[in-house]
PDB file of N, CA and C in Angstrom:
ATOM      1  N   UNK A   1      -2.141  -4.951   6.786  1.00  0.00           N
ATOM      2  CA  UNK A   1      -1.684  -6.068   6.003  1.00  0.00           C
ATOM      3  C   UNK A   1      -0.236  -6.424   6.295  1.00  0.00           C
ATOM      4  N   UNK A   2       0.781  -5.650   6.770  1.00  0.00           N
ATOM      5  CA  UNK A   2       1.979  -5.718   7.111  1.00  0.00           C
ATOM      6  C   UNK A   2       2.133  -7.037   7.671  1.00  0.00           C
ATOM      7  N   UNK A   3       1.265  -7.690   8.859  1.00  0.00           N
ATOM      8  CA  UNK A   3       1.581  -8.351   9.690  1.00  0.00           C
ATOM      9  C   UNK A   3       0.753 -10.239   9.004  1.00  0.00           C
ATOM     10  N   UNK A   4       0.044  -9.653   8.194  1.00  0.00           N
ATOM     11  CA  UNK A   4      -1.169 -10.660   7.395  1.00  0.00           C
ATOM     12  C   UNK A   4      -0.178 -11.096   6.855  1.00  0.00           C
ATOM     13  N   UNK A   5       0.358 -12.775   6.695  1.00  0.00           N
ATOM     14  CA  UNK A   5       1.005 -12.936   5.761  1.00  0.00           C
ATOM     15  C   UNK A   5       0.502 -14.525   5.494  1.00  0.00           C
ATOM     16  N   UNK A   6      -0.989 -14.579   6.086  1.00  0.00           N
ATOM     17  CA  UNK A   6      -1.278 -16.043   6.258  1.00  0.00           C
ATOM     18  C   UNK A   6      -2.188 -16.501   4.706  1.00  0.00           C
ATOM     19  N   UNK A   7      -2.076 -15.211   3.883  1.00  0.00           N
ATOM     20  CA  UNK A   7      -2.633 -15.908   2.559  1.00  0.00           C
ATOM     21  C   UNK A   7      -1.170 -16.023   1.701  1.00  0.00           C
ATOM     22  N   UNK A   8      -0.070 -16.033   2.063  1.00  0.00           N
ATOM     23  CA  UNK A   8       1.357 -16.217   1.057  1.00  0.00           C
ATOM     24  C   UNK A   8       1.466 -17.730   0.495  1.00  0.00           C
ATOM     25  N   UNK A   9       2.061 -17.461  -0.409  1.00  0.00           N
ATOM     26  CA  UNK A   9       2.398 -18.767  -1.330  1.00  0.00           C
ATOM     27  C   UNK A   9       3.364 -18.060  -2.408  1.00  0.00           C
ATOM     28  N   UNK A  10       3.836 -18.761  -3.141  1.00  0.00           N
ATOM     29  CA  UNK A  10       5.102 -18.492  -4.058  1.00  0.00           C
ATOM     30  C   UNK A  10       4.243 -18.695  -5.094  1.00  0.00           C
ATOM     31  N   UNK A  11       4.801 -17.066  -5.962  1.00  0.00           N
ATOM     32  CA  UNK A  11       3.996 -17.448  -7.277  1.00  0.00           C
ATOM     33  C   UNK A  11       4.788 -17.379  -8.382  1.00  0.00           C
ATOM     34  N   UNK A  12       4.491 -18.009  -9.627  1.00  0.00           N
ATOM     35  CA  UNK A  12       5.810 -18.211 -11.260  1.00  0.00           C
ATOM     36  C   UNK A  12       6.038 -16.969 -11.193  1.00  0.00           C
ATOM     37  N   UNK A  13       7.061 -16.889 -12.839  1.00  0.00           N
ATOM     38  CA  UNK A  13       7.264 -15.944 -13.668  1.00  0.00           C
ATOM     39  C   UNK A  13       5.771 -15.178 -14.225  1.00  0.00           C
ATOM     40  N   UNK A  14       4.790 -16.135 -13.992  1.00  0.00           N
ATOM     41  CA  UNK A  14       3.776 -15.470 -15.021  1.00  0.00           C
ATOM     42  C   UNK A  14       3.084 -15.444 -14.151  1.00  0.00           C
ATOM     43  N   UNK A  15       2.906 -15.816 -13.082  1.00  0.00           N
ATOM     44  CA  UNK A  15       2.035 -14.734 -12.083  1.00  0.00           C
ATOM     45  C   UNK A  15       2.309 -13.075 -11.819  1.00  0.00           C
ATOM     46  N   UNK A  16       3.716 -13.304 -11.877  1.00  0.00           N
ATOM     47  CA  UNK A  16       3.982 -12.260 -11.296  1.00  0.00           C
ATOM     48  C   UNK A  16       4.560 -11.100 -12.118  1.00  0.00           C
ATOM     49  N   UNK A  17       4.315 -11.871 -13.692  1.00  0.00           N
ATOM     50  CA  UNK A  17       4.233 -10.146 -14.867  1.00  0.00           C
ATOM     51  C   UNK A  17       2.941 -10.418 -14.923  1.00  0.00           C
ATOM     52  N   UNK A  18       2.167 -11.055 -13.511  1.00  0.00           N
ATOM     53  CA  UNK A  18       0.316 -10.159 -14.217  1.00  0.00           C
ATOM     54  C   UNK A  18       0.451  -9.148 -13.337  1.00  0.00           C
ATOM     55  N   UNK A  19       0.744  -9.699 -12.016  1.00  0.00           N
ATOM     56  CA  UNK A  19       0.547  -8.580 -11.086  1.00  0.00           C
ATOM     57  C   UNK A  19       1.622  -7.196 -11.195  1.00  0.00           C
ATOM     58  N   UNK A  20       2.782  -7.469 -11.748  1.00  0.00           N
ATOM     59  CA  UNK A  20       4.063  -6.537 -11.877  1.00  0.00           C
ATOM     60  C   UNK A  20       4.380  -6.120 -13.439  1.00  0.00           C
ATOM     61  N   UNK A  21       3.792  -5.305 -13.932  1.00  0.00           N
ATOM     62  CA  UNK A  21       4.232  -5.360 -15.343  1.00  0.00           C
ATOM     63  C   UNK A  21       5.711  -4.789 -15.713  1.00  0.00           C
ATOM     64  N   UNK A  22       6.466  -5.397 -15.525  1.00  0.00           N
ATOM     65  CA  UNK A  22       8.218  -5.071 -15.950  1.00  0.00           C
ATOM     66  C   UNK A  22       8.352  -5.933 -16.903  1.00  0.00           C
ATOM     67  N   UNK A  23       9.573  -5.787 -17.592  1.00  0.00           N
ATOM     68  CA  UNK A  23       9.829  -6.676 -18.548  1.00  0.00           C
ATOM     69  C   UNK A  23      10.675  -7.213 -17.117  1.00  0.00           C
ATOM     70  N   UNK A  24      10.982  -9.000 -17.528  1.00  0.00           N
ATOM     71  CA  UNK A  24      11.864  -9.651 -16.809  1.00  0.00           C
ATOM     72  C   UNK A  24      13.392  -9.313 -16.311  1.00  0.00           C
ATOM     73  N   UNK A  25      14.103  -8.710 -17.110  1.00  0.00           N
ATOM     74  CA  UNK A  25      15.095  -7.821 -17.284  1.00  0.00           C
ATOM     75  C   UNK A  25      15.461  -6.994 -15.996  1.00  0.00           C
ATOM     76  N   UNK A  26      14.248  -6.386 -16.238  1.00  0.00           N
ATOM     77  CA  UNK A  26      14.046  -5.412 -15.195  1.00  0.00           C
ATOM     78  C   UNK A  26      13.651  -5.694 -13.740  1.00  0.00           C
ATOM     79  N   UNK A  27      12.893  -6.894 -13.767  1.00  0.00           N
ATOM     80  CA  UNK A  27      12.518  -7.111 -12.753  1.00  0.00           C
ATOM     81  C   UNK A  27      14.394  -7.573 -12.124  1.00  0.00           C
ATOM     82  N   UNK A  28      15.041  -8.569 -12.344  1.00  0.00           N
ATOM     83  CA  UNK A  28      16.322  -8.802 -12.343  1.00  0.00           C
ATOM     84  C   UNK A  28      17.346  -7.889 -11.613  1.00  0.00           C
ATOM     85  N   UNK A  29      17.280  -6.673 -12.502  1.00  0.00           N
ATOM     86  CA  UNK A  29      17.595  -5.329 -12.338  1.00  0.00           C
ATOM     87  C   UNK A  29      17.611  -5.144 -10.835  1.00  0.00           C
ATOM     88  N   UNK A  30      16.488  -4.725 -10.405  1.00  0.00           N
ATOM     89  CA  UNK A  30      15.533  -4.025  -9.450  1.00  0.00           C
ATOM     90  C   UNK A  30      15.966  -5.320  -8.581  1.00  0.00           C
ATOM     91  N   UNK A  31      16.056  -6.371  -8.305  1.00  0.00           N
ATOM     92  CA  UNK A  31      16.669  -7.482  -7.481  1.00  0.00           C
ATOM     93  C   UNK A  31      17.506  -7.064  -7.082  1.00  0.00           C
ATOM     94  N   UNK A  32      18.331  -7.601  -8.366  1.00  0.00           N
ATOM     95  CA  UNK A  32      20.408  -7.073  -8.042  1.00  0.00           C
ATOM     96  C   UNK A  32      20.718  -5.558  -6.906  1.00  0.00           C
ATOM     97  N   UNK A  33      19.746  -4.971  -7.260  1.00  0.00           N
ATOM     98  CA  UNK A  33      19.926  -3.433  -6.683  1.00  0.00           C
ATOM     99  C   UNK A  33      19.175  -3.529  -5.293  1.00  0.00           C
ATOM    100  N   UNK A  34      18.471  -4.354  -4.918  1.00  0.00           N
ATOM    101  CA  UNK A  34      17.773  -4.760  -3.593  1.00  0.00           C
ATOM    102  C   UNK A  34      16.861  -4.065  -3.418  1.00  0.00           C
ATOM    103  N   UNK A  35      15.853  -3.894  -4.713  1.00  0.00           N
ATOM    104  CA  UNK A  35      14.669  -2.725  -4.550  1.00  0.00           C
ATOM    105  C   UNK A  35      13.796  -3.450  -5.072  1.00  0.00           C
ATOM    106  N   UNK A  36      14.068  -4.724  -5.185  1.00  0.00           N
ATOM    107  CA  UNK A  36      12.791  -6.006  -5.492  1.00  0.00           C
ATOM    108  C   UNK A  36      12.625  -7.182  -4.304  1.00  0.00           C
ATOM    109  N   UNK A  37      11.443  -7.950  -4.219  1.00  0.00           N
ATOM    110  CA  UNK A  37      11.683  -9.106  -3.654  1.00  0.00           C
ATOM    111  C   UNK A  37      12.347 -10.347  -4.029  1.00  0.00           C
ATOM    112  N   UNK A  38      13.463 -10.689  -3.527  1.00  0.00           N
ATOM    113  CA  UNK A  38      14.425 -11.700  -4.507  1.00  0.00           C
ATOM    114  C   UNK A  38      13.422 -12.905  -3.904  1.00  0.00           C
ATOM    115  N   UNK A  39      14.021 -13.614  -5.353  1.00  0.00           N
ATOM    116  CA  UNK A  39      13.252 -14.605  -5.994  1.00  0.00           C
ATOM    117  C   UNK A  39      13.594 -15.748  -5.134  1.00  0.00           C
ATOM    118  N   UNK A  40      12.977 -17.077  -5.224  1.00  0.00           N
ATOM    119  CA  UNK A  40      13.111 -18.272  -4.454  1.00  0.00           C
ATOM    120  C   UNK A  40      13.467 -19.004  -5.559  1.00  0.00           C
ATOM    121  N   UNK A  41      14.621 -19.788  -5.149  1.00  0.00           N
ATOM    122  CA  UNK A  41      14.847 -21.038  -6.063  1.00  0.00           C
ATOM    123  C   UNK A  41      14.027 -22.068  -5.611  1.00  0.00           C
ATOM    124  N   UNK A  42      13.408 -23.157  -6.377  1.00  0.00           N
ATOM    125  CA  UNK A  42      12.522 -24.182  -6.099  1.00  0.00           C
ATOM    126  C   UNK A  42      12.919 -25.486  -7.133  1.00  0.00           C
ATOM    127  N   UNK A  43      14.180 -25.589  -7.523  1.00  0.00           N
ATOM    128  CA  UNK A  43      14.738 -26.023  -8.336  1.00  0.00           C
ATOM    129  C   UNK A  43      15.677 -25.916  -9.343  1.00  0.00           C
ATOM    130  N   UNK A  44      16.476 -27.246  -9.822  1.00  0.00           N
ATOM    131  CA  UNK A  44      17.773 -26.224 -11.104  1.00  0.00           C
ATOM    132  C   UNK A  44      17.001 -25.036 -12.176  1.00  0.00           C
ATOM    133  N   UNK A  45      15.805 -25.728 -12.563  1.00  0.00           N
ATOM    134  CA  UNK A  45      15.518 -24.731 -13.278  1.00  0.00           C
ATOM    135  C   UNK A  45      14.255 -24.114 -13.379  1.00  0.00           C
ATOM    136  N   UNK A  46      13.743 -23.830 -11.716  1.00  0.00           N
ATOM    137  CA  UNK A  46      12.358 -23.120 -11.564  1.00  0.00           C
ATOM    138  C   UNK A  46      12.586 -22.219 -10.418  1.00  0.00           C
ATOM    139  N   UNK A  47      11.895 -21.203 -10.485  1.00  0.00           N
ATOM    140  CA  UNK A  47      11.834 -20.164  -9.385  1.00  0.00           C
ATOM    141  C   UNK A  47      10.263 -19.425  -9.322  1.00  0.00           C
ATOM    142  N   UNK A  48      10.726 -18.986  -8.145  1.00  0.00           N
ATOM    143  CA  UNK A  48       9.214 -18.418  -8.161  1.00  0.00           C
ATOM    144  C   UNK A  48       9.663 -16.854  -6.770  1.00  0.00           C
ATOM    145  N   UNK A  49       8.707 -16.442  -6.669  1.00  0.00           N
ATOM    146  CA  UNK A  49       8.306 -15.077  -5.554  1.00  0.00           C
ATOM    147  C   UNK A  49       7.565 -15.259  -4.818  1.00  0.00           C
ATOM    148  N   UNK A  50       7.775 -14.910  -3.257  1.00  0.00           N
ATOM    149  CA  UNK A  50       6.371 -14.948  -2.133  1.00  0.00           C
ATOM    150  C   UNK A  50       5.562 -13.130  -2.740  1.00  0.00           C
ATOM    151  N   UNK A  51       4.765 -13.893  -2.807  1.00  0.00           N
ATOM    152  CA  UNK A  51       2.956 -13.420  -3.240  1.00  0.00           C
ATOM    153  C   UNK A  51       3.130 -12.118  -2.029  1.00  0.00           C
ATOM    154  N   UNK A  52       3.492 -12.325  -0.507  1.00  0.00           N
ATOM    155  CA  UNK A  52       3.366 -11.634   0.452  1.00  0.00           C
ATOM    156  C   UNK A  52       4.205 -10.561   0.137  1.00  0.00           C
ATOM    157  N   UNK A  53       5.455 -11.075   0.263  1.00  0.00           N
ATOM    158  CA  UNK A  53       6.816 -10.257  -0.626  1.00  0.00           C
ATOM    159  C   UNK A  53       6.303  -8.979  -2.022  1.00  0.00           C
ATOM    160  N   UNK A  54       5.883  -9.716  -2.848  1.00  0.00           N
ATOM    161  CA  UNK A  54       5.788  -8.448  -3.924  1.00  0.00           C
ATOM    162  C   UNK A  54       4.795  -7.802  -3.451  1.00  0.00           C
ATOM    163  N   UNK A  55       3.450  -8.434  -2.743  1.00  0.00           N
ATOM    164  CA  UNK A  55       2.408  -7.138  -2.528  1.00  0.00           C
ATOM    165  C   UNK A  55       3.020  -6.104  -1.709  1.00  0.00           C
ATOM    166  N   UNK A  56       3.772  -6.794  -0.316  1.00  0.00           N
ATOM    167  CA  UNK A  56       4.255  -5.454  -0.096  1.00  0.00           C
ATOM    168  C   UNK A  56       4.917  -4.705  -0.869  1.00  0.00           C
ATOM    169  N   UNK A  57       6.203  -5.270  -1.322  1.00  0.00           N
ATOM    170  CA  UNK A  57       6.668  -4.014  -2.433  1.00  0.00           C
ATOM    171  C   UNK A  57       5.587  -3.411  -3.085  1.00  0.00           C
ATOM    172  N   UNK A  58       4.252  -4.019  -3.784  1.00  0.00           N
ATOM    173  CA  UNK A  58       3.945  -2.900  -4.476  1.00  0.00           C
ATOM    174  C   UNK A  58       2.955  -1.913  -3.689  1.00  0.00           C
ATOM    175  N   UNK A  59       2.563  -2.454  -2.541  1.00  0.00           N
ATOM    176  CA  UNK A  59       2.055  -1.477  -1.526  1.00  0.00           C
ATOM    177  C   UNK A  59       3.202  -0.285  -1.218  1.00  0.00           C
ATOM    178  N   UNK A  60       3.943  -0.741  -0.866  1.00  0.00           N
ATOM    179  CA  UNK A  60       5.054   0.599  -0.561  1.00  0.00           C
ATOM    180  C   UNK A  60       5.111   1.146  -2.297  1.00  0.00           C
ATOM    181  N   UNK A  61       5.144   0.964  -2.725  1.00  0.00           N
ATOM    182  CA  UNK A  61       5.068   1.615  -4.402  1.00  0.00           C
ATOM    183  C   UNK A  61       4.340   3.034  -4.305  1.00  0.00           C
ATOM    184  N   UNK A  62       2.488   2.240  -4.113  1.00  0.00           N
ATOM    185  CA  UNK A  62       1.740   3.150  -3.941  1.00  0.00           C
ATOM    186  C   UNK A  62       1.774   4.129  -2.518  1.00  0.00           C
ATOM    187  N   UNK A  63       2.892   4.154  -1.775  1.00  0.00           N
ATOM    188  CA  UNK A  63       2.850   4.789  -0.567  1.00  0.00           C
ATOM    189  C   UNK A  63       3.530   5.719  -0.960  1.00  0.00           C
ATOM    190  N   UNK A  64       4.795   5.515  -1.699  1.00  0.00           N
ATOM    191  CA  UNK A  64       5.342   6.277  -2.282  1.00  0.00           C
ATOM    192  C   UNK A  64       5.209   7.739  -2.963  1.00  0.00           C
ATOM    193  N   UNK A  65       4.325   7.568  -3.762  1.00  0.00           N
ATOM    194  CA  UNK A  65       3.242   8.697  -4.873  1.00  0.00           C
ATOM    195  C   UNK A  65       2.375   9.405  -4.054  1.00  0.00           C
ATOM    196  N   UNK A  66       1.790   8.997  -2.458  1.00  0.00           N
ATOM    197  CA  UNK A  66       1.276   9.194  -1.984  1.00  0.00           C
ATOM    198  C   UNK A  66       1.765  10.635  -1.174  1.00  0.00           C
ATOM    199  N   UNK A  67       3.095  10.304  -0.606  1.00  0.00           N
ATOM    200  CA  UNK A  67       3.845  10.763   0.167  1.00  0.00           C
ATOM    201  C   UNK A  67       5.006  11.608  -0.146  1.00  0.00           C
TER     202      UNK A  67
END
């Protein structure tokens, strides 16, 4: 999947506390510290995340526990 990135698209805030359960805060957090996928601006006051972006992070998540 590393190299698959031909199903990506940018997804909201509320896509992405289905797939990521953090409080927002945190997700923020975990940005600032460069251990998240930073966010896309798409406007003054909308943003969103590539879909490709967080799965990997949360693939490496589960590689993690693994290893």
């Amino acid at each position: 999947m590393e190299n698959d990135n031909s199903y990506d698209r940018i997804i909201d805030r509320h896509e992405l506390r289905t797939l990521v359960p953090l409080h927002p805060s945190q997700v923020t957090r975990l940005e600032a510290a460069g251990e998240f996928p930073r966010r896309i601006r798409l406007g003054r006051a909308r943003i969103g995340w590539s879909l490709y972006e967080v799965v990997l992070w949360m693939e490496a998540r589960k590689a993690e526990r693994e290893g």
